[in-house]
Each structure stands twice: as structure tokens, then as C-alpha cells.
N, C-alpha and C. Protein backbone atom coordinates (compact mmCIF):
# COMPACT_ATOMS: atom_id res chain seq x y z
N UNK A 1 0.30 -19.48 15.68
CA UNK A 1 -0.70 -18.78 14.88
C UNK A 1 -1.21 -19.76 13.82
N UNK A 2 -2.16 -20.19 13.72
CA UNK A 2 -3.18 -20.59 12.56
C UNK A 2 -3.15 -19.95 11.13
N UNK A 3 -3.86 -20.95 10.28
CA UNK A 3 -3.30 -21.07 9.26
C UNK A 3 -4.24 -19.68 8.72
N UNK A 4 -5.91 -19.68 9.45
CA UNK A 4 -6.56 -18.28 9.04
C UNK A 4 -6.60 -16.95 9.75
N UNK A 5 -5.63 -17.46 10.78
CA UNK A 5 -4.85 -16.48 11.48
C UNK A 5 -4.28 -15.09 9.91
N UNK A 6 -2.94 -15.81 9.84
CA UNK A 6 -2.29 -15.80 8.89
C UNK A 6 -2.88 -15.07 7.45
N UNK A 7 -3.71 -15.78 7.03
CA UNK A 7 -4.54 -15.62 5.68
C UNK A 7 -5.20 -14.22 6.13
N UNK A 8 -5.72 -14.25 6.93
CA UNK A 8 -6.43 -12.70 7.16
C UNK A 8 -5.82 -11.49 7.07
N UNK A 9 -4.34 -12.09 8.06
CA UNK A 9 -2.92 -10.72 8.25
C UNK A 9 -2.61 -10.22 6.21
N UNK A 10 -2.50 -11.28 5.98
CA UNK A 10 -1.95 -11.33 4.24
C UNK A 10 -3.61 -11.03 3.83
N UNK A 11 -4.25 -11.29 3.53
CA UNK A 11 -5.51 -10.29 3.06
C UNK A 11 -5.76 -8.99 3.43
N UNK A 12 -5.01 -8.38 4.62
CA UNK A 12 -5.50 -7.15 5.01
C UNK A 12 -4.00 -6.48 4.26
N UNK A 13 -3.20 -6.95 4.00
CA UNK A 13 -1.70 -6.35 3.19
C UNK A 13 -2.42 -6.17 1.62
N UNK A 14 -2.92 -7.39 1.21
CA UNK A 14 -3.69 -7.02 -0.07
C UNK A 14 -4.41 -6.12 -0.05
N UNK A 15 -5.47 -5.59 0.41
CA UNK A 15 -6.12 -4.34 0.54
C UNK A 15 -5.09 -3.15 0.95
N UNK A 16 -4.63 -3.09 2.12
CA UNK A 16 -3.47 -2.07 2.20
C UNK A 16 -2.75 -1.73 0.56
N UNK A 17 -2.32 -2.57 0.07
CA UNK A 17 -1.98 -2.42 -1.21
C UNK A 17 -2.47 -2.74 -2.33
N UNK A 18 -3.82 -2.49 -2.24
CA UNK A 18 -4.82 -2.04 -4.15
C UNK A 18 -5.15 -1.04 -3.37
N UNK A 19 -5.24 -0.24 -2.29
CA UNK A 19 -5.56 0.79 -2.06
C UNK A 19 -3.85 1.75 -2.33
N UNK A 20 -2.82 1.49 -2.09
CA UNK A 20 -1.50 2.43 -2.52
C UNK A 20 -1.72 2.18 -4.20
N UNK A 21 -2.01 1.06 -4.68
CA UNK A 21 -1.80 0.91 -6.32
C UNK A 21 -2.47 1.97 -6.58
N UNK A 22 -4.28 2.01 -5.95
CA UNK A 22 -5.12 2.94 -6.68
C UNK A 22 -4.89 4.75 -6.52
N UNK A 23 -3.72 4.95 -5.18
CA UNK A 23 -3.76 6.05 -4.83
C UNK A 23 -2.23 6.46 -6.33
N UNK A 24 -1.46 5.65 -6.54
CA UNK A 24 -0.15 6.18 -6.80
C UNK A 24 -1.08 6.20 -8.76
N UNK A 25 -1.90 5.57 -9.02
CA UNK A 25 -2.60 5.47 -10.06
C UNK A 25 -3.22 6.90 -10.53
N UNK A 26 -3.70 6.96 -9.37
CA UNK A 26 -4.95 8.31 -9.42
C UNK A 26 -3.06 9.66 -9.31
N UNK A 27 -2.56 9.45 -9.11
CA UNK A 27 -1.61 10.28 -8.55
C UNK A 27 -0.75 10.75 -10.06
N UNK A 28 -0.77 9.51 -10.61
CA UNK A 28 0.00 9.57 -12.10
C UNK A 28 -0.91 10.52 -12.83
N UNK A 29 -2.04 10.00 -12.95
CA UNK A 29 -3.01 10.69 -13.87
C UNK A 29 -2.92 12.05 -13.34
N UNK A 30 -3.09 12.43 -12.36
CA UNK A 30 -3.55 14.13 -11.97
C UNK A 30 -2.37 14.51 -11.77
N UNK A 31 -1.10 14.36 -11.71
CA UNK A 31 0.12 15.00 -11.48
C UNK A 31 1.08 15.66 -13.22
N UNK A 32 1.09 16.57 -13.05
CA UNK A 32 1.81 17.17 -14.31
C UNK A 32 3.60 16.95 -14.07
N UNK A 33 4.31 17.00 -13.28
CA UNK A 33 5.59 16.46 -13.65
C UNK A 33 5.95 15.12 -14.10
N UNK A 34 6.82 15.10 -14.98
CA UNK A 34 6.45 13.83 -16.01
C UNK A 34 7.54 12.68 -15.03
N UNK A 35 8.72 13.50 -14.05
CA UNK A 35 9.32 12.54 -13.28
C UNK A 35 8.55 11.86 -12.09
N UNK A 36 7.55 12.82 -11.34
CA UNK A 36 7.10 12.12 -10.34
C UNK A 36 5.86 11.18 -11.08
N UNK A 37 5.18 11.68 -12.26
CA UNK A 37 4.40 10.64 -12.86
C UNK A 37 5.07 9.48 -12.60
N UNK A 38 6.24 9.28 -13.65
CA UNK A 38 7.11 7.87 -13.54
C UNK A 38 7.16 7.16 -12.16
N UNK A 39 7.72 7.91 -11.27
CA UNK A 39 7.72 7.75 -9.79
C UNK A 39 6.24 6.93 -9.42
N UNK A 40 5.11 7.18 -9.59
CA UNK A 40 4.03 7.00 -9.53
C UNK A 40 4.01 5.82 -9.69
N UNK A 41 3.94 5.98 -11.22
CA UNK A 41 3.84 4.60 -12.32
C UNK A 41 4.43 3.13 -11.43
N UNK A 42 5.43 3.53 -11.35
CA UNK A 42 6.65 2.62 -11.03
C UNK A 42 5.91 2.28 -9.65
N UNK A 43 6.04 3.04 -8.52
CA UNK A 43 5.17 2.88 -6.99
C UNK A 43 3.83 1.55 -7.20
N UNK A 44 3.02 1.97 -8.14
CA UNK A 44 1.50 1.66 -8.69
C UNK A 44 2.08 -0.15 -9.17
N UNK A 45 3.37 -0.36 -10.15
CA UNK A 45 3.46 -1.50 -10.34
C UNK A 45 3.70 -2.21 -9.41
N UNK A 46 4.52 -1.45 -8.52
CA UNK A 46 5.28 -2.60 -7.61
C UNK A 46 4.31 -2.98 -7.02
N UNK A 47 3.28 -2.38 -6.35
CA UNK A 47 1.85 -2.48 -5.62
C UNK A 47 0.90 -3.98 -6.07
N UNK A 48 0.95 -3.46 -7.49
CA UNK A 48 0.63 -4.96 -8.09
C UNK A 48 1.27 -6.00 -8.52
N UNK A 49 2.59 -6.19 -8.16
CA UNK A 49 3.38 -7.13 -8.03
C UNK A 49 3.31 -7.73 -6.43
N UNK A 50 3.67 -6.48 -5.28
CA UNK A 50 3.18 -7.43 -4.20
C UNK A 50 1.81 -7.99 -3.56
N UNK A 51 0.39 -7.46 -4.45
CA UNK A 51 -0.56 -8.28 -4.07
C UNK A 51 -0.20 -9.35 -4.88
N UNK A 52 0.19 -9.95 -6.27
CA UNK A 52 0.59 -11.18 -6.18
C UNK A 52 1.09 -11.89 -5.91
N UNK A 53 2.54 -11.66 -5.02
CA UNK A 53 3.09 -12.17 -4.03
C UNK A 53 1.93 -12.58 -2.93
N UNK A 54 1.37 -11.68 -2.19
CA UNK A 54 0.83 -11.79 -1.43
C UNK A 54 -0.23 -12.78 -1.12
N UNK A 55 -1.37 -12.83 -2.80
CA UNK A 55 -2.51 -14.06 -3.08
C UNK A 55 -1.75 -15.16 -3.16
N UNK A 56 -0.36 -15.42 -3.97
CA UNK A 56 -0.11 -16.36 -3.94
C UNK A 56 0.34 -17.16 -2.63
N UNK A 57 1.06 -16.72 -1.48
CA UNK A 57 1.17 -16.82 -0.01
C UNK A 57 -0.77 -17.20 0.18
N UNK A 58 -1.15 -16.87 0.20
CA UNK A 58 -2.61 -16.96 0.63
C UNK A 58 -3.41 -18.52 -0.30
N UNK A 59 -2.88 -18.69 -1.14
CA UNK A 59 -3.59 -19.64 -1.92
C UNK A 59 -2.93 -20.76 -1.23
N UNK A 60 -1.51 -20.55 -1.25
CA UNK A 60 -0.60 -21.82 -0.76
C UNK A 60 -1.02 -22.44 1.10
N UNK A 61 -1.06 -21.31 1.36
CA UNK A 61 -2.11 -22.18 2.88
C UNK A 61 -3.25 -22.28 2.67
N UNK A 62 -3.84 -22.52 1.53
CA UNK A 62 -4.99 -22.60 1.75
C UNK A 62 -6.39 -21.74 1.84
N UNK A 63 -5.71 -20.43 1.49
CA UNK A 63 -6.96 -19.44 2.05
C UNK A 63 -7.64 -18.97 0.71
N UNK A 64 -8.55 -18.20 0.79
CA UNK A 64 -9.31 -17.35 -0.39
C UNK A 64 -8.85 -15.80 -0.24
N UNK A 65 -8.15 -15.25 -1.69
CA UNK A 65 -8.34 -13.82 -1.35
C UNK A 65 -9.37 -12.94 -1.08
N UNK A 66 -9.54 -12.12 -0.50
CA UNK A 66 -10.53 -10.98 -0.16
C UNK A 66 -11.68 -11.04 0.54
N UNK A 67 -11.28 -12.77 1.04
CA UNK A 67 -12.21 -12.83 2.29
C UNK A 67 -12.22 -12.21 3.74
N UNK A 68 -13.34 -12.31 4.00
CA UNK A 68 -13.10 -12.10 5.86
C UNK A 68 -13.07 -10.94 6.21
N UNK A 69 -12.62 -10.12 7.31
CA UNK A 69 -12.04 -9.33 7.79
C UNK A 69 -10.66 -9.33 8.38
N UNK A 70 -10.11 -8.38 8.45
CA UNK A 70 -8.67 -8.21 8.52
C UNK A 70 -8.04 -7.54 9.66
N UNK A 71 -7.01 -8.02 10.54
CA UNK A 71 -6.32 -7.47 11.34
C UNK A 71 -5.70 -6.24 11.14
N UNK A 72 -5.36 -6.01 9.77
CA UNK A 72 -4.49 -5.05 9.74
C UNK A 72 -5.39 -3.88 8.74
N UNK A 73 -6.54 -4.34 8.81
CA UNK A 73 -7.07 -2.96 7.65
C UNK A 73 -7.57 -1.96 8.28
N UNK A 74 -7.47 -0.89 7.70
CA UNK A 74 -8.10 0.26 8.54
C UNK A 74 -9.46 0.48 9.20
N UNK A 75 -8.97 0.62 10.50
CA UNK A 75 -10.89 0.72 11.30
C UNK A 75 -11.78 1.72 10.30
N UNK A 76 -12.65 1.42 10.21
CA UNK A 76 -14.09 2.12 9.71
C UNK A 76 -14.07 3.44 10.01
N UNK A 77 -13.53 3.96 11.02
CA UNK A 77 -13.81 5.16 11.48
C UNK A 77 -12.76 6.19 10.92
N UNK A 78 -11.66 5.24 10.50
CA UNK A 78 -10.38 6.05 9.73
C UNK A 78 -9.97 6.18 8.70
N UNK A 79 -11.53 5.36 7.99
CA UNK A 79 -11.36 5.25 6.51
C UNK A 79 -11.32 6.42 5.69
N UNK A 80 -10.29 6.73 4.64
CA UNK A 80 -10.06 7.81 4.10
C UNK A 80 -9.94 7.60 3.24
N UNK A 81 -10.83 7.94 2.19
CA UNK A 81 -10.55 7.60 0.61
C UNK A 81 -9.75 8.83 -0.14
N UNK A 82 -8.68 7.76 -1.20
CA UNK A 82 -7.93 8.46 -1.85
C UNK A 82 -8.69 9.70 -3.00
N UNK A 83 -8.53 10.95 -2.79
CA UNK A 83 -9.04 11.95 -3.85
C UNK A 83 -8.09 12.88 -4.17
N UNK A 84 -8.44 13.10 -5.58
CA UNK A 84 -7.21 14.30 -6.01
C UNK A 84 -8.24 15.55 -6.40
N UNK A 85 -8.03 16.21 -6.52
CA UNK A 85 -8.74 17.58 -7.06
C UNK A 85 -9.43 17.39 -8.61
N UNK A 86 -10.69 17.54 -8.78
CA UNK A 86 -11.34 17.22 -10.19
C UNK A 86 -10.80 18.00 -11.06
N UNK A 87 -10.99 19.72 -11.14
CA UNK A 87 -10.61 20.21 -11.85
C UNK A 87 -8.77 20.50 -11.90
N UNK A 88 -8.86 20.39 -13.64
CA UNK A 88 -7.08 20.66 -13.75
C UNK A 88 -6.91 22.05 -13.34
N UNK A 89 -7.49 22.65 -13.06
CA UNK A 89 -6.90 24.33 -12.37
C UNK A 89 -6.45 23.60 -10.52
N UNK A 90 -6.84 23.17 -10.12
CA UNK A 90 -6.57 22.73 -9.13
C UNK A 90 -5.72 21.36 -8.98
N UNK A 91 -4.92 20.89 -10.16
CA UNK A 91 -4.48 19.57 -9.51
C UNK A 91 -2.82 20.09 -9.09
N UNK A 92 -3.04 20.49 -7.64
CA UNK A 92 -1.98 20.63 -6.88
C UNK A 92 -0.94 19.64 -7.03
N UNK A 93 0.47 19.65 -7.03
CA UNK A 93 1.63 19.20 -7.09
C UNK A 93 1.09 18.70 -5.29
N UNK A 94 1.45 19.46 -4.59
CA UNK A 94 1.77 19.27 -3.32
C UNK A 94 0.60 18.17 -2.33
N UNK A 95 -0.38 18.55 -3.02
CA UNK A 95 -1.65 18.15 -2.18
C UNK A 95 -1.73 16.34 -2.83
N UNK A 96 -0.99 16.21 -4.25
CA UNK A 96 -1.59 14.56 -4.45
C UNK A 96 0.27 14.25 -4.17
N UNK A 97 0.83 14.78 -3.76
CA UNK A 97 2.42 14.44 -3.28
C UNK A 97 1.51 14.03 -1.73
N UNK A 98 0.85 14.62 -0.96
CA UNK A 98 0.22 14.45 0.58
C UNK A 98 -0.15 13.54 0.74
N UNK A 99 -1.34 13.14 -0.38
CA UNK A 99 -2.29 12.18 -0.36
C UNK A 99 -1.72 10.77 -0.80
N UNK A 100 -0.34 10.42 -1.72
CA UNK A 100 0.37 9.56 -1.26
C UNK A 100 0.92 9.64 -0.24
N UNK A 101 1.66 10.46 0.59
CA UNK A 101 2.18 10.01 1.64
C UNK A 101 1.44 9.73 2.63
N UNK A 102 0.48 10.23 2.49
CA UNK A 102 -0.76 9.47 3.94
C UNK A 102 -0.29 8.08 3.73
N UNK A 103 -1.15 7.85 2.26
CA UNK A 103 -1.27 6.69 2.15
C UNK A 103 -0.49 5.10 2.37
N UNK A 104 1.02 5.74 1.99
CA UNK A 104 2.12 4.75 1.80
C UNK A 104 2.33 4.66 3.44
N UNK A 105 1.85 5.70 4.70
CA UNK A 105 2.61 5.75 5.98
C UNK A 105 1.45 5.44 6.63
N UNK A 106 -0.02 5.09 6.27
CA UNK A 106 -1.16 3.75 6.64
C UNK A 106 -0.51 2.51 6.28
N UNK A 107 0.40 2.00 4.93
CA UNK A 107 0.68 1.04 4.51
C UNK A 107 1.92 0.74 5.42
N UNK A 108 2.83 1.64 5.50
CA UNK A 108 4.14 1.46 6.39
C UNK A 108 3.10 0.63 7.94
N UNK A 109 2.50 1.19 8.33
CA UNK A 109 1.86 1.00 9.74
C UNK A 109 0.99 -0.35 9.65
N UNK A 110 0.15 -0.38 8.83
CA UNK A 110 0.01 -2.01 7.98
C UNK A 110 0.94 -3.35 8.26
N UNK A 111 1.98 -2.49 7.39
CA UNK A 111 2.98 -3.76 7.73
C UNK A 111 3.59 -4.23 9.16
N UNK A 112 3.51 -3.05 9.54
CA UNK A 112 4.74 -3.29 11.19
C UNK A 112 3.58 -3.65 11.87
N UNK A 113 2.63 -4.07 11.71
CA UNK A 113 1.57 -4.32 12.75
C UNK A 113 1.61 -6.05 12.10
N UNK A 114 1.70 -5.96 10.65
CA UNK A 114 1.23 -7.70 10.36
C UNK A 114 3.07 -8.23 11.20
N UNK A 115 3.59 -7.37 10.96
CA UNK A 115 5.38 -7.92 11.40
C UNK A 115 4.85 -8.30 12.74
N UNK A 116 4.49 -7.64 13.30
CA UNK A 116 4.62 -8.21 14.88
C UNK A 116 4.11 -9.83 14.79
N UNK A 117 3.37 -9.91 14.33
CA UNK A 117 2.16 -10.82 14.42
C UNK A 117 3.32 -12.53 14.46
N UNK A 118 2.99 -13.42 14.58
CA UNK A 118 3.62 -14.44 14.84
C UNK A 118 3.95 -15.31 13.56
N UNK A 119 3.97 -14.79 12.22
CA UNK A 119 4.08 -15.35 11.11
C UNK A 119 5.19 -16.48 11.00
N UNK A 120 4.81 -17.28 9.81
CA UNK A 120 5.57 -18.19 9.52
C UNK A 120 6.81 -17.87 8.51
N UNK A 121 8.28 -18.50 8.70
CA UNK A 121 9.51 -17.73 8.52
C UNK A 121 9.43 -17.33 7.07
N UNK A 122 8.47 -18.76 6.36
CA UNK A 122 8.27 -18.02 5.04
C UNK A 122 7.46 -16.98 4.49
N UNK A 123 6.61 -16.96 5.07
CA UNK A 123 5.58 -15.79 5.11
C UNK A 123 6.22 -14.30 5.75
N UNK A 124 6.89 -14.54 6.52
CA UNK A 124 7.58 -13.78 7.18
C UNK A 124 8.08 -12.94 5.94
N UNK A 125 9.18 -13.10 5.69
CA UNK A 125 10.25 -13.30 4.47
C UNK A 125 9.73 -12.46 3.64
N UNK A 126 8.25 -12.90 3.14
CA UNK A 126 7.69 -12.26 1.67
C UNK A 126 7.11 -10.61 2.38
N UNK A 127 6.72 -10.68 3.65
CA UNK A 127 6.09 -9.38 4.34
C UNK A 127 7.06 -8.52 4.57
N UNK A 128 8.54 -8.74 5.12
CA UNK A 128 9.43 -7.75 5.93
C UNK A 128 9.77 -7.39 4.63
N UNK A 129 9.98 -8.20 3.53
CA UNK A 129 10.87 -7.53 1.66
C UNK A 129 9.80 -6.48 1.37
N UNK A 130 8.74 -7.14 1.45
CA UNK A 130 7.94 -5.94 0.66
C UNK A 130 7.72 -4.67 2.12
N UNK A 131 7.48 -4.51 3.01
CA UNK A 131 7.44 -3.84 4.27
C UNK A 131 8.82 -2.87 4.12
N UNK A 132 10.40 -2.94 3.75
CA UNK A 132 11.05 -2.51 3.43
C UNK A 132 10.96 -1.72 2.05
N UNK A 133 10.42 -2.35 0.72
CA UNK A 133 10.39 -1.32 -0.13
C UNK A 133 9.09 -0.86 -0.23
N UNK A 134 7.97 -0.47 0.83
CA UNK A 134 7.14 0.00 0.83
C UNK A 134 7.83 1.36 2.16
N UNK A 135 8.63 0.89 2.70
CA UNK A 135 9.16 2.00 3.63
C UNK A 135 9.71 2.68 2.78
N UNK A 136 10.42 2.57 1.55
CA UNK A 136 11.60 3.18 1.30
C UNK A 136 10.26 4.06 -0.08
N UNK A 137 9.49 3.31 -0.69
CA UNK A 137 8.86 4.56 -1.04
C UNK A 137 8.02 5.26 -0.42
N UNK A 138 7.78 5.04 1.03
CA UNK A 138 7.55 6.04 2.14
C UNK A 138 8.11 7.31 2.17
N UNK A 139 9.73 7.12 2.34
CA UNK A 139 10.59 8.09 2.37
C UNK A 139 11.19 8.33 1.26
N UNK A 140 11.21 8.03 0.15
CA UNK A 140 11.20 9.13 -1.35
C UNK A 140 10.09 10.03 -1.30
N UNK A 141 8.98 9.45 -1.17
CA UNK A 141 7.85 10.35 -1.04
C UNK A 141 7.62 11.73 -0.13
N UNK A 142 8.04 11.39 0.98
CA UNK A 142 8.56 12.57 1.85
C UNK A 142 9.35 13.20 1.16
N UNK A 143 10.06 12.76 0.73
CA UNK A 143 11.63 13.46 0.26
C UNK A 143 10.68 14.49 -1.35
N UNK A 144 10.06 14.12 -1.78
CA UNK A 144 9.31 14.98 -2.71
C UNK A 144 8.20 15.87 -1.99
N UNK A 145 8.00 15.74 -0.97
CA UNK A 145 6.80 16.39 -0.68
C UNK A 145 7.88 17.86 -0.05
N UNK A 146 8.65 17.82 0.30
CA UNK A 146 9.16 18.62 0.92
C UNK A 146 10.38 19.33 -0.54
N UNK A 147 10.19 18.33 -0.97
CA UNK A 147 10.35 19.82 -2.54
C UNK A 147 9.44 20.32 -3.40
N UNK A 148 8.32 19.57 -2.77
CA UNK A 148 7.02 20.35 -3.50
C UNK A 148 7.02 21.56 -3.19
């Protein structure tokens, strides 16, 4: 696999994740329990901790972030933008608990698709760590939706 092979797989993880940052963001703000806020919060940083992992992998071979098109980003036709309910009479517990878990289980599917891909052991490395704690707030998230 090539070096813009590569750069594209890791640009389409960057988008996969400013799109979970912006959903667990929007999720803090419209959610009234002050634990899953935190939950949020916390989700939203890590998000922007691994797109810098991620640019930085991308700078080091050589590539530009947020170029191109991407192997792993969502087809056009399945694009679903993150929304929570405008009015506070309506900001459902359950429904922005949903709308992360879509989101984080597009990102889970993200990753296992860049995993297949023929990456390099170091690149590798930085995708399966973050691919694991993007699974695992996969399944906290479940795990709240079903005590919503």
C-alpha cells in the first residue's frame, strides 16, 4: 500500500472523528444529566486527541490533512447529520443517547474497514488503540441507551 494510499485511510478516520467530537459536543450541550454530560465531555476530548494523533501520522508520510477523498468516509447517500431536538421541551435523554450511538457504531465500522486495509505496523498501532477505545465507548453508550 502507498504512501497516499494510507494518507487517505487516516484522513477518512479524521473526519469519522470531528464528526463523533461534534456529535458527543452537541450531545453535552442538549443532555440534562450532569453524568452522561461528563460522559460526553470526556467522549468529545478523546475525539480530539485522536484526530491529532491521526494529522500527525498523516504529516509524517507526507500527506495534507483534509485532502482528497476517503476510503473510509461515509457514501453520500448515507450521510446523516448529527441533530438533537431545538426546543428544551423536547431534548430527549434517549433520542441524543441514539444519535451517539449511531454515530460512534459508523465510527466503530470506520475503523474495521481502515483495519483491514494493508497499513503500516506503525500506523497500524495508532488505528487498532484508538479503534479499541472508540469500541469501548461504543459499548458504554449502548450500555446507557438501554437505561435510558
Amino acid at each position: 500500500m502507498n504512501n497516499n494510499e494510507v494518507i487517505s485511510i487516516l484522513n477518512g478516520l479524521v473526519e469519522s472523528c470531528r464528526r463523533g467530537q461534534e456529535a458527543f459536543r452537541s450531545a453535552a450541550e442538549g443532555i440534562r444529566n450532569s453524568e452522561f454530560r461528563r460522559l460526553f465531555n470526556i467522549f468529545g476530548q478523546q475525539r480530539t486527541q485522536f484526530i491529532s494523533e491521526l494529522q500527525s501520522e498523516i504529516h509524517r508520510l507526507g500527506g495534507d490533512t483534509g485532502k482528497g477523498t476517503t476510503t473510509t468516509a461515509r457514501p453520500a447517500g448515507n450521510t446523516i447529520p448529527f441533530r438533537l431536538p431545538v426546543t428544551p421541551e423536547s431534548r430527549d435523554e434517549a433520542a441524543i443517547i441514539a444519535e451517539c450511538q449511531r454515530e460512534e457504531e459508523t465510527a466503530v465500522n470506520d475503523y474495521q474497514e481502515a483495519l483491514k486495509a494493508d497499513l503500516p505496523l506503525d500506523v497500524q498501532y495508532v488505528v487498532k488503540r484508538q479503534y479499541m477505545d472508540i469500541k469501548d465507548a461504543y459499548d458504554r453508550i449502548r450500555i446507557l441507551q438501554r437505561a435510558a
